[in-house]
N, C-alpha and C. Protein backbone atom coordinates (compact mmCIF):
# COMPACT_ATOMS: atom_id res chain seq x y z
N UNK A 1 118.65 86.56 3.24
CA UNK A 1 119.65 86.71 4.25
C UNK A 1 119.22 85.94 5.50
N UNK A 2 119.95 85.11 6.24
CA UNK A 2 119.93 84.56 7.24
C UNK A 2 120.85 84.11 8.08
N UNK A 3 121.01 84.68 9.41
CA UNK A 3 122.11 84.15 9.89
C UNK A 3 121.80 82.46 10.48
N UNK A 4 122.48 81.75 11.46
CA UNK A 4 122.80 80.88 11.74
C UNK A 4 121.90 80.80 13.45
N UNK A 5 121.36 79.88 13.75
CA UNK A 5 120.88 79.68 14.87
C UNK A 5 121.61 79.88 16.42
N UNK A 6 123.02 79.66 15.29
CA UNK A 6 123.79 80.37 16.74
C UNK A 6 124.28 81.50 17.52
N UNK A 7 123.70 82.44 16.44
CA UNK A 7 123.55 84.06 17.21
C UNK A 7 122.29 84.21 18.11
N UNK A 8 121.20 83.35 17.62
CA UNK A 8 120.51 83.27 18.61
C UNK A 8 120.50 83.23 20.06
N UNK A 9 121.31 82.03 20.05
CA UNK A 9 121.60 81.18 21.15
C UNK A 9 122.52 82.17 21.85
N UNK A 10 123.68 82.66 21.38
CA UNK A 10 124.59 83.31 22.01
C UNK A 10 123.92 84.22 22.34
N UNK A 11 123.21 85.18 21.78
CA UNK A 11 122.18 86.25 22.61
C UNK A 11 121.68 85.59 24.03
N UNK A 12 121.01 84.57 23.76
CA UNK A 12 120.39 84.30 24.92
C UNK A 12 121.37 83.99 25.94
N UNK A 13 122.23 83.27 25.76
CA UNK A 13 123.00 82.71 26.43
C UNK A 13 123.68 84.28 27.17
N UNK A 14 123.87 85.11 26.46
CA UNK A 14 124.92 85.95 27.16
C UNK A 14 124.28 87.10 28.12
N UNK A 15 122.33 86.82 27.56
CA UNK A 15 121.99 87.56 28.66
C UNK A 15 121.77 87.28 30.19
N UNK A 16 121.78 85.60 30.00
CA UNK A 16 121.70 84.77 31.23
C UNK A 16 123.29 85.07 31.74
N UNK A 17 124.14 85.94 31.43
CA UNK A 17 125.34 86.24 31.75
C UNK A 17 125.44 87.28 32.53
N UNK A 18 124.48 88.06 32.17
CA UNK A 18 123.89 89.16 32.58
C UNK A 18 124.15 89.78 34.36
N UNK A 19 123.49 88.90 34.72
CA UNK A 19 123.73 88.68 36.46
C UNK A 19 124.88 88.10 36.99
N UNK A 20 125.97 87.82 36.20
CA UNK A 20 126.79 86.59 37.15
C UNK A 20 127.47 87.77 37.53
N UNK A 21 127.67 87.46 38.97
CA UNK A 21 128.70 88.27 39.46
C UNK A 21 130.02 88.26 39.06
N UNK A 22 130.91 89.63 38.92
CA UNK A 22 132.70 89.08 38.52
C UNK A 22 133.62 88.47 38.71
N UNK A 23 132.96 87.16 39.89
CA UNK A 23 134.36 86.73 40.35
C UNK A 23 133.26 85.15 40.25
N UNK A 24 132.17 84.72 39.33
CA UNK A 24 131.42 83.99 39.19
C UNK A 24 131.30 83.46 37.78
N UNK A 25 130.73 82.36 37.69
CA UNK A 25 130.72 81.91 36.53
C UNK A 25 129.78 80.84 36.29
N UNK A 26 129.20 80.80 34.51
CA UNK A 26 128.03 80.13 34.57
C UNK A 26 128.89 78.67 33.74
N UNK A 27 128.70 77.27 33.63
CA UNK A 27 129.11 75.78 33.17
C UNK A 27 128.41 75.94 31.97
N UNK A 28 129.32 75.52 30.95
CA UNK A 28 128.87 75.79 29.18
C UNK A 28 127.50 74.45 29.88
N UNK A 29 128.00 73.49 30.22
CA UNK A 29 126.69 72.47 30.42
C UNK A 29 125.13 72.85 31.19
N UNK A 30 125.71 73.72 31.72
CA UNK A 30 123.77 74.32 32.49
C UNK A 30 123.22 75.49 31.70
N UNK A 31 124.10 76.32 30.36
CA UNK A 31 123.31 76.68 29.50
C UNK A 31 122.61 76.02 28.71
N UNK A 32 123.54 74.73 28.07
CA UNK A 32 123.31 73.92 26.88
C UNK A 32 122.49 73.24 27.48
N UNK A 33 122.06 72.86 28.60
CA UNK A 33 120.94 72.08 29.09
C UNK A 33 119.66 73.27 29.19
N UNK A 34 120.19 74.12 29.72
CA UNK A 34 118.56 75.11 30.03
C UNK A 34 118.17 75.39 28.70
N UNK A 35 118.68 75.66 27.45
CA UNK A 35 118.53 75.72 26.21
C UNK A 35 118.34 74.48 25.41
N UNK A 36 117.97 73.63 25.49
CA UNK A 36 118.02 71.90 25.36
C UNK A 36 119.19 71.64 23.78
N UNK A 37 120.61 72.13 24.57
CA UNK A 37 121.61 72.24 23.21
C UNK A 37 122.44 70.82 23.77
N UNK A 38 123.47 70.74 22.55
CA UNK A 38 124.04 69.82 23.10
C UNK A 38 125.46 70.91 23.58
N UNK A 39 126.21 70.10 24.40
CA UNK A 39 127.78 71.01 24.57
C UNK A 39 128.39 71.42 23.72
N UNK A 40 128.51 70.55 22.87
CA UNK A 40 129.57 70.56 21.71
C UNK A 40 129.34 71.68 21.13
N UNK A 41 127.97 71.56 20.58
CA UNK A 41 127.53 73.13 20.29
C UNK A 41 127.54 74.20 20.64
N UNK A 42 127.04 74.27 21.48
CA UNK A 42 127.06 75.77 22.31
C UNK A 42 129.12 76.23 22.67
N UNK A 43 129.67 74.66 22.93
CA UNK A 43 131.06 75.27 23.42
C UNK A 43 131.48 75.71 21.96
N UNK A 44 131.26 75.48 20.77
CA UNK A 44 131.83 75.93 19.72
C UNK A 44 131.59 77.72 19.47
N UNK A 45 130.11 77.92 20.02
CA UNK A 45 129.77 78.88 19.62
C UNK A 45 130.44 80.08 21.06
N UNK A 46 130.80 79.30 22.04
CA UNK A 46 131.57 80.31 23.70
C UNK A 46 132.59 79.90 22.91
N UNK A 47 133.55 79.10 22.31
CA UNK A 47 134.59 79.71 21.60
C UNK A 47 134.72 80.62 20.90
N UNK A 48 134.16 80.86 20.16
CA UNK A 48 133.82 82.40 19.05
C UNK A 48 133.70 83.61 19.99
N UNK A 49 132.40 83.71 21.15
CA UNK A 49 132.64 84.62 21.20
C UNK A 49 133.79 84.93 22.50
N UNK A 50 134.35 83.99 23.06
CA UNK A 50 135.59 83.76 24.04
C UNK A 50 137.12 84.97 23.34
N UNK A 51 137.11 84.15 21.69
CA UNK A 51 137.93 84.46 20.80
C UNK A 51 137.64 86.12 20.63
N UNK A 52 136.29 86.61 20.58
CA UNK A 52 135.49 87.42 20.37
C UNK A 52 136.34 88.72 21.44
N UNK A 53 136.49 88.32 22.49
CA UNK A 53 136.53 88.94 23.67
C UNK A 53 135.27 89.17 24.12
N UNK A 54 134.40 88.77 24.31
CA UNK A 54 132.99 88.94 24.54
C UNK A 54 132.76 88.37 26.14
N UNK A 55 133.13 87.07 25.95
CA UNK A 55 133.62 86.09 27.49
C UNK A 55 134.64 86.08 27.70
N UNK A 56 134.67 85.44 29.04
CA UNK A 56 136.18 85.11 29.48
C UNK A 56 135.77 83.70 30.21
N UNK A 57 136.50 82.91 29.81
CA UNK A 57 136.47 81.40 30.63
C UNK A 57 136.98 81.28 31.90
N UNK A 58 136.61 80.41 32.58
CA UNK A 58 137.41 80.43 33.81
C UNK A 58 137.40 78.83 33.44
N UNK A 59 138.75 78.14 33.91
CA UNK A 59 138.78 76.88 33.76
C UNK A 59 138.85 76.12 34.50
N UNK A 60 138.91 74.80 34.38
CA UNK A 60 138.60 73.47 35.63
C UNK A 60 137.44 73.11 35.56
N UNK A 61 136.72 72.35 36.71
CA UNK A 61 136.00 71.42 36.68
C UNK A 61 134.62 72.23 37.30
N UNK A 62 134.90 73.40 37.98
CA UNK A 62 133.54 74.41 38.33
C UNK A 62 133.67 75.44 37.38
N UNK A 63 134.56 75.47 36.31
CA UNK A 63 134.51 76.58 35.37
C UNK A 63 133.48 76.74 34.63
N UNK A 64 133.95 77.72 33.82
CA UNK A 64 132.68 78.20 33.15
C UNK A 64 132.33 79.96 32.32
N UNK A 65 131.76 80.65 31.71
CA UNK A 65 131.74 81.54 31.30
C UNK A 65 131.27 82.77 32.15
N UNK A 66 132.11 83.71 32.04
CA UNK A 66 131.50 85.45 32.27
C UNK A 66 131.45 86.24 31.45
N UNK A 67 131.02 86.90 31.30
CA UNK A 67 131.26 88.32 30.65
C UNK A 67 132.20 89.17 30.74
N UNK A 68 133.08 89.26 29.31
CA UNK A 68 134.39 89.96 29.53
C UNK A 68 133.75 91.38 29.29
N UNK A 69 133.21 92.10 29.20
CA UNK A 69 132.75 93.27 28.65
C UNK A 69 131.42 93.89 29.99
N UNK A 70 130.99 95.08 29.93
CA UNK A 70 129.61 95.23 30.31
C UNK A 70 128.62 94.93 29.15
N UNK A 71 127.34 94.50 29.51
CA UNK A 71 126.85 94.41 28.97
C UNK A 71 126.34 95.66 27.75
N UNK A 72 126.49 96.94 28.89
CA UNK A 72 126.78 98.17 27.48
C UNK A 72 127.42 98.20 26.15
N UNK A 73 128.11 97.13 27.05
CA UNK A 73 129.53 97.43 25.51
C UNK A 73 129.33 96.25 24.22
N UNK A 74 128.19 95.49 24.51
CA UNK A 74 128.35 94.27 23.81
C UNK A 74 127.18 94.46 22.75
N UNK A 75 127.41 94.33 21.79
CA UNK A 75 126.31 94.98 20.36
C UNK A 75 125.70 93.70 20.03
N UNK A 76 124.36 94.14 19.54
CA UNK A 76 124.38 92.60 18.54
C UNK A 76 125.39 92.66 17.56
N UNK A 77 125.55 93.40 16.88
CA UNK A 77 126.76 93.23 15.85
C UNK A 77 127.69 92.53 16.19
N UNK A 78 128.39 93.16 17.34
CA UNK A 78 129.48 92.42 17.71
C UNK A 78 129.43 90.48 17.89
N UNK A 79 128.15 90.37 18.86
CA UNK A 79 127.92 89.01 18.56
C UNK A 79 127.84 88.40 17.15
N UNK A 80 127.32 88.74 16.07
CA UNK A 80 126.82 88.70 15.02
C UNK A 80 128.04 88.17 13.91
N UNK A 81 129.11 89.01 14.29
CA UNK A 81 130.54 88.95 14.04
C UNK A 81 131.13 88.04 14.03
N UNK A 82 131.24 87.46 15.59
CA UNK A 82 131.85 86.43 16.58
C UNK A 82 131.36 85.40 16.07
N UNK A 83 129.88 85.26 15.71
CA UNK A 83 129.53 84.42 15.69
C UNK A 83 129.97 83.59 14.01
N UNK A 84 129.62 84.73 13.32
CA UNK A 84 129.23 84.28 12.11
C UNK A 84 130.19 84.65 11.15
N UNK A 85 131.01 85.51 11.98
CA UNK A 85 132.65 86.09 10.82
C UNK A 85 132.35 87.47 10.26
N UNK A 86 133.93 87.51 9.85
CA UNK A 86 133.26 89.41 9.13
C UNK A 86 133.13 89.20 7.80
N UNK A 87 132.52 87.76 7.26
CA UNK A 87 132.02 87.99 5.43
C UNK A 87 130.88 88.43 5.10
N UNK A 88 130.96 89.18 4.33
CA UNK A 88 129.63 90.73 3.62
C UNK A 88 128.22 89.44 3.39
N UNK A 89 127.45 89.99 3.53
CA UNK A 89 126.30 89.07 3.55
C UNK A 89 125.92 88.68 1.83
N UNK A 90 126.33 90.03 1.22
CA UNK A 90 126.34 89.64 -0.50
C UNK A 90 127.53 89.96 -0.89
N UNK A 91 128.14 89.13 -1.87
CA UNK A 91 129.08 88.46 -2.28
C UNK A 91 128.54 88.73 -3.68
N UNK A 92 129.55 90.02 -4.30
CA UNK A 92 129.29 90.03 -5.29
C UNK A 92 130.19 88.77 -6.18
N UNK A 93 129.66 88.15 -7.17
CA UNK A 93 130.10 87.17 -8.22
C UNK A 93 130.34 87.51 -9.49
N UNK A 94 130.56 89.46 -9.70
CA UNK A 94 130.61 89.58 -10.74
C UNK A 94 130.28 89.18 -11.91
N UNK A 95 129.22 88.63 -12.43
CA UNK A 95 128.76 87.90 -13.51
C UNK A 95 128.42 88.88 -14.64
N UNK A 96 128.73 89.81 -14.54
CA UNK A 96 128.92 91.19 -15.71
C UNK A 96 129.73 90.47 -15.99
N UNK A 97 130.66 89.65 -16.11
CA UNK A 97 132.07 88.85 -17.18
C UNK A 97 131.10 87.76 -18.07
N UNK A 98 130.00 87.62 -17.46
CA UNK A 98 129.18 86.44 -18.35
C UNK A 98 128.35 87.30 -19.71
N UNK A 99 128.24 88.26 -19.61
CA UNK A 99 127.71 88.88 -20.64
C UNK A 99 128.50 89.12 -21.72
N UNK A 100 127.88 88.93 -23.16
CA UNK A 100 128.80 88.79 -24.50
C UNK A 100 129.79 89.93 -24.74
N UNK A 101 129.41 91.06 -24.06
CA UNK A 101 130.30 91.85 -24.05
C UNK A 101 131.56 92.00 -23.51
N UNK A 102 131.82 91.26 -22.13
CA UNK A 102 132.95 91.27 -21.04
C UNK A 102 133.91 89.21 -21.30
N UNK A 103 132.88 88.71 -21.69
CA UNK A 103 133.28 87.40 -22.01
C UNK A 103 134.45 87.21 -22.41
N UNK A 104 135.77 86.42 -21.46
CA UNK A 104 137.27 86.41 -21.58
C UNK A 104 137.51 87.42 -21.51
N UNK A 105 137.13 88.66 -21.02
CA UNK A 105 138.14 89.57 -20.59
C UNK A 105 138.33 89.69 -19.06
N UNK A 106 138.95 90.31 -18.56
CA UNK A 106 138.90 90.71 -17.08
C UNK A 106 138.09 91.82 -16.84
N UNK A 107 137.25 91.67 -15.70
CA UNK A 107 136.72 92.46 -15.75
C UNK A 107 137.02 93.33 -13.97
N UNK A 108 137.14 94.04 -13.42
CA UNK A 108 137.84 94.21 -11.88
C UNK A 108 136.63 95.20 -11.25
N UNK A 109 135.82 95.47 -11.55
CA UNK A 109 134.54 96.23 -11.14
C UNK A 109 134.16 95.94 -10.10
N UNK A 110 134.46 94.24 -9.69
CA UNK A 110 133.95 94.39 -7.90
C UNK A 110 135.13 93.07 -7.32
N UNK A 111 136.37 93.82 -7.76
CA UNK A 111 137.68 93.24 -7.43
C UNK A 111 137.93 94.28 -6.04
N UNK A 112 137.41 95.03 -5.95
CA UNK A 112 138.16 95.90 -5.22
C UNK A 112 137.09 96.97 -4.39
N UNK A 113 137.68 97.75 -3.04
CA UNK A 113 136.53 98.08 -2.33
C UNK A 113 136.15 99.12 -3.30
N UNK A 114 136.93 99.76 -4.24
CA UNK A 114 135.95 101.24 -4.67
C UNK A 114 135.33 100.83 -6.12
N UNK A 115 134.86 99.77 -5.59
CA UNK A 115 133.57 98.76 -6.54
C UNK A 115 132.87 99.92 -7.52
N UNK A 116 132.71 99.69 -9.06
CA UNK A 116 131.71 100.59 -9.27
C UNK A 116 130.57 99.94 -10.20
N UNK A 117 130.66 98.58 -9.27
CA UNK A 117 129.26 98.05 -9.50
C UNK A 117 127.93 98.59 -9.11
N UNK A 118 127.07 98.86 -9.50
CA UNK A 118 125.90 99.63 -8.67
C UNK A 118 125.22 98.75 -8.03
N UNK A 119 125.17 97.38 -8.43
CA UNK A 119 124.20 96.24 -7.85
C UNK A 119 125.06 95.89 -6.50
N UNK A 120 126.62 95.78 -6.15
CA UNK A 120 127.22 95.96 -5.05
C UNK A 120 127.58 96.91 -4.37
N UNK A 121 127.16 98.22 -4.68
CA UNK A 121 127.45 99.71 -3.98
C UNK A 121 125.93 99.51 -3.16
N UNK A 122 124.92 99.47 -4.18
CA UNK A 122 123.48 99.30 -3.20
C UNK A 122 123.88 98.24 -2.16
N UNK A 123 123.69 96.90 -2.63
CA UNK A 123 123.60 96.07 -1.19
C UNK A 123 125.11 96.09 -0.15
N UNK A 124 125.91 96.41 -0.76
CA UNK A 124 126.87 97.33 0.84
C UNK A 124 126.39 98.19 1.63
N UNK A 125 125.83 99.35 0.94
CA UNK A 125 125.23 100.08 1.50
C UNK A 125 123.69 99.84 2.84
N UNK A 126 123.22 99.22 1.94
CA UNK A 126 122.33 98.35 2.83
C UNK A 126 122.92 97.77 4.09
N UNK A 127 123.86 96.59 3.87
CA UNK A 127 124.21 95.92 4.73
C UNK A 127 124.82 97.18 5.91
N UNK A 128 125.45 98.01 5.26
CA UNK A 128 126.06 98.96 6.46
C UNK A 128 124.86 99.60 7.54
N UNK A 129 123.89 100.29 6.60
CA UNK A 129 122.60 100.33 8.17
C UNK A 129 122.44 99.57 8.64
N UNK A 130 122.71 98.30 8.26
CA UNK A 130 121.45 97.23 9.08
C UNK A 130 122.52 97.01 10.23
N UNK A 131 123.86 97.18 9.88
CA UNK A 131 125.36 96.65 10.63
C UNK A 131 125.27 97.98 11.79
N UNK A 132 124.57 99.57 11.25
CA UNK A 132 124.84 100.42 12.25
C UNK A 132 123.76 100.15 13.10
N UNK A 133 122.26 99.57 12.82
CA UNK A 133 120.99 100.14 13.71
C UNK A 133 121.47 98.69 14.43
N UNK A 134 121.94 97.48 14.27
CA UNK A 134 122.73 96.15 15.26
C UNK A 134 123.71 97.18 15.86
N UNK A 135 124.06 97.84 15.88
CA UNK A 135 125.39 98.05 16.82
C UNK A 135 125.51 99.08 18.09
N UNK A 136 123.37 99.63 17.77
CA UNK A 136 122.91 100.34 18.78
C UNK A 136 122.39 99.53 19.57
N UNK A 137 122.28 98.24 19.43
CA UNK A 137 121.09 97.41 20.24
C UNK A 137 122.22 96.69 21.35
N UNK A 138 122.35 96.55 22.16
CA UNK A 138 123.23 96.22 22.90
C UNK A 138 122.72 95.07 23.88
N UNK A 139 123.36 94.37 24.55
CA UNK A 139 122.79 93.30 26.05
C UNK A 139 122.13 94.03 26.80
N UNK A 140 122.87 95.09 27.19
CA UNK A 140 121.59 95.85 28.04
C UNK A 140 120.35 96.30 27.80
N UNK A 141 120.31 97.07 26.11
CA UNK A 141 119.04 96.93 25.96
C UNK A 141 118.11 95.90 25.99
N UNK A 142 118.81 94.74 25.02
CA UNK A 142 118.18 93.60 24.99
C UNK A 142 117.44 93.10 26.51
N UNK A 143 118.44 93.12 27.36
CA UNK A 143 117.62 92.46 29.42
C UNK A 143 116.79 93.38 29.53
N UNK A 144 117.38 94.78 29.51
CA UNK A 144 115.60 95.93 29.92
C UNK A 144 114.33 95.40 29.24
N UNK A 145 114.81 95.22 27.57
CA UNK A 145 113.43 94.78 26.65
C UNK A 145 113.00 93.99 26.91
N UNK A 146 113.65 92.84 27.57
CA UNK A 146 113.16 91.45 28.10
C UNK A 146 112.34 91.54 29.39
N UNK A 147 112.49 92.34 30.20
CA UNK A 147 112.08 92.91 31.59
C UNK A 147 110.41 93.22 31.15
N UNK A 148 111.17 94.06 30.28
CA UNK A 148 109.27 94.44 29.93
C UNK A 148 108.43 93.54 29.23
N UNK A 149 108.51 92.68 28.00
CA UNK A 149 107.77 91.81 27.44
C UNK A 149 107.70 90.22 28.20
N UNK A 150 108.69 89.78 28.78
CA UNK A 150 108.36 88.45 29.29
C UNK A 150 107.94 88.94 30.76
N UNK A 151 107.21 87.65 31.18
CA UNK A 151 106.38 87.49 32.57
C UNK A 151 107.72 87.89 33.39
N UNK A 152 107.39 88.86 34.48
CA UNK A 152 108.09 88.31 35.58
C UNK A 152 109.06 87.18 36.23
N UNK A 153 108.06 86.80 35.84
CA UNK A 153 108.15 85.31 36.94
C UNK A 153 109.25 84.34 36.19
N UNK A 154 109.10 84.55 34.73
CA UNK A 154 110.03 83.69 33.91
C UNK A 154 111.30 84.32 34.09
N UNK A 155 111.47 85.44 34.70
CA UNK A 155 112.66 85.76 33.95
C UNK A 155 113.42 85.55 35.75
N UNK A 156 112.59 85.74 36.89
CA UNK A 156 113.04 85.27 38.16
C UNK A 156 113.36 84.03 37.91
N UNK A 157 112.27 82.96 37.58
CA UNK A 157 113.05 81.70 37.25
C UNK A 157 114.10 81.55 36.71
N UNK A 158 114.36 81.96 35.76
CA UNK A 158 115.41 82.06 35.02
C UNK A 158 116.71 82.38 35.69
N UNK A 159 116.71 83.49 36.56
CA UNK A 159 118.02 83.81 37.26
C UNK A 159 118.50 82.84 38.45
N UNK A 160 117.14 82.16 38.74
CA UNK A 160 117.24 81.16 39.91
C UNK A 160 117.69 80.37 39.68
N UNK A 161 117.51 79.64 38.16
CA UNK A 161 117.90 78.23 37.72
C UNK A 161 119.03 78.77 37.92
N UNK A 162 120.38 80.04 37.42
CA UNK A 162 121.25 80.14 37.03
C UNK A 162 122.21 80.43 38.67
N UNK A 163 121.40 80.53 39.23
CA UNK A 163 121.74 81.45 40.41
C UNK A 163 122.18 80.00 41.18
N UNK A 164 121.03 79.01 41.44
CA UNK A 164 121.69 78.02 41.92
C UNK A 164 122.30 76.56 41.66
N UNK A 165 122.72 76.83 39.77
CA UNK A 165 123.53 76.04 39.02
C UNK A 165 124.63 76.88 38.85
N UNK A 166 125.32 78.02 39.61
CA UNK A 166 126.28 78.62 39.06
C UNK A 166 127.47 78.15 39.59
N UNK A 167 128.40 77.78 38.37
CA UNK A 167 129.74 76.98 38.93
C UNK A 167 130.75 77.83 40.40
N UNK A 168 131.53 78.35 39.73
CA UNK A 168 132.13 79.28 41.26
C UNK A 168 131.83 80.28 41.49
């Protein structure tokens, strides 16, 4: 299992969101630069979570992203979502039809949600904790956790770069 580098990014990105004041906003270009991304990228991935309701754009030429949500309200899941879609991480392929027994027939065992595949009842099941203990972890936890494990000083820098690259 692996997601995509761009939940990463959007994490980070949305905690540097963290501070902007509500009537403020950070330029997709002074994330994608403090993150050494290109635009294109990163704006694909503030589309998702824009779409998401996660941000809200402000537009023009000092525009740029806020936070449509508190940071309380914003899960990793939810990013996770935005980012990466709501398809199940396993994909059952039914291949019980490949065995000499089911061969040319139909077989509907994981056609449908009340699956009574056991090899797709387990990894649903799975995927659903891992989907509930993401949906306790939130932005806010994430900035407190960050407070405590990174230096100080990086994370002042950090608000400074943003503080005095912030579009309006």
């Amino acid at each position: 299992m692996q997601y995509s580098a761009g939940v990463e990014y959007a994490l980070h990105c949305l905690v540097y969101l963290i501070d902007t004041p509500s009537k403020k906003s950070i330029g997709i270009k002074d994330l994608a630069e403090f993150q050494g991304l290109s635009e294109t990228f990163l704006s694909k991935i503030f589309g998702k979570l824009s779409k998401a309701g996660i941000v809200s754009s402000i537009p023009g030429v000092k525009g740029g992203y806020r936070l449509a949500k508190s940071p309380e309200e914003v899960s990793f899941w939810d990013v996770i979502q935005a980012v990466e879609g709501p398809k199940p991480i396993f994909q059952c392929k039914n291949i019980v039809q490949n065995d000499i027994l089911h061969r040319g027939k139909d077989c509907i065992s994981c056609e449908s949600s009340n699956s009574t595949c056991t090899i797709n009842l387990v990894m649903l099941e799975a995927e659903e904790q891992m989907r509930e203990f993401l949906r306790h972890k939130t932005l806010a936890w994430l900035d407190k956790e960050l407070n405590q494990v990174l230096p100080k000083k990086q994370r002042m820098d950090t608000r400074e770069y943003f503080t005095k690259n912030r579009s309006t």
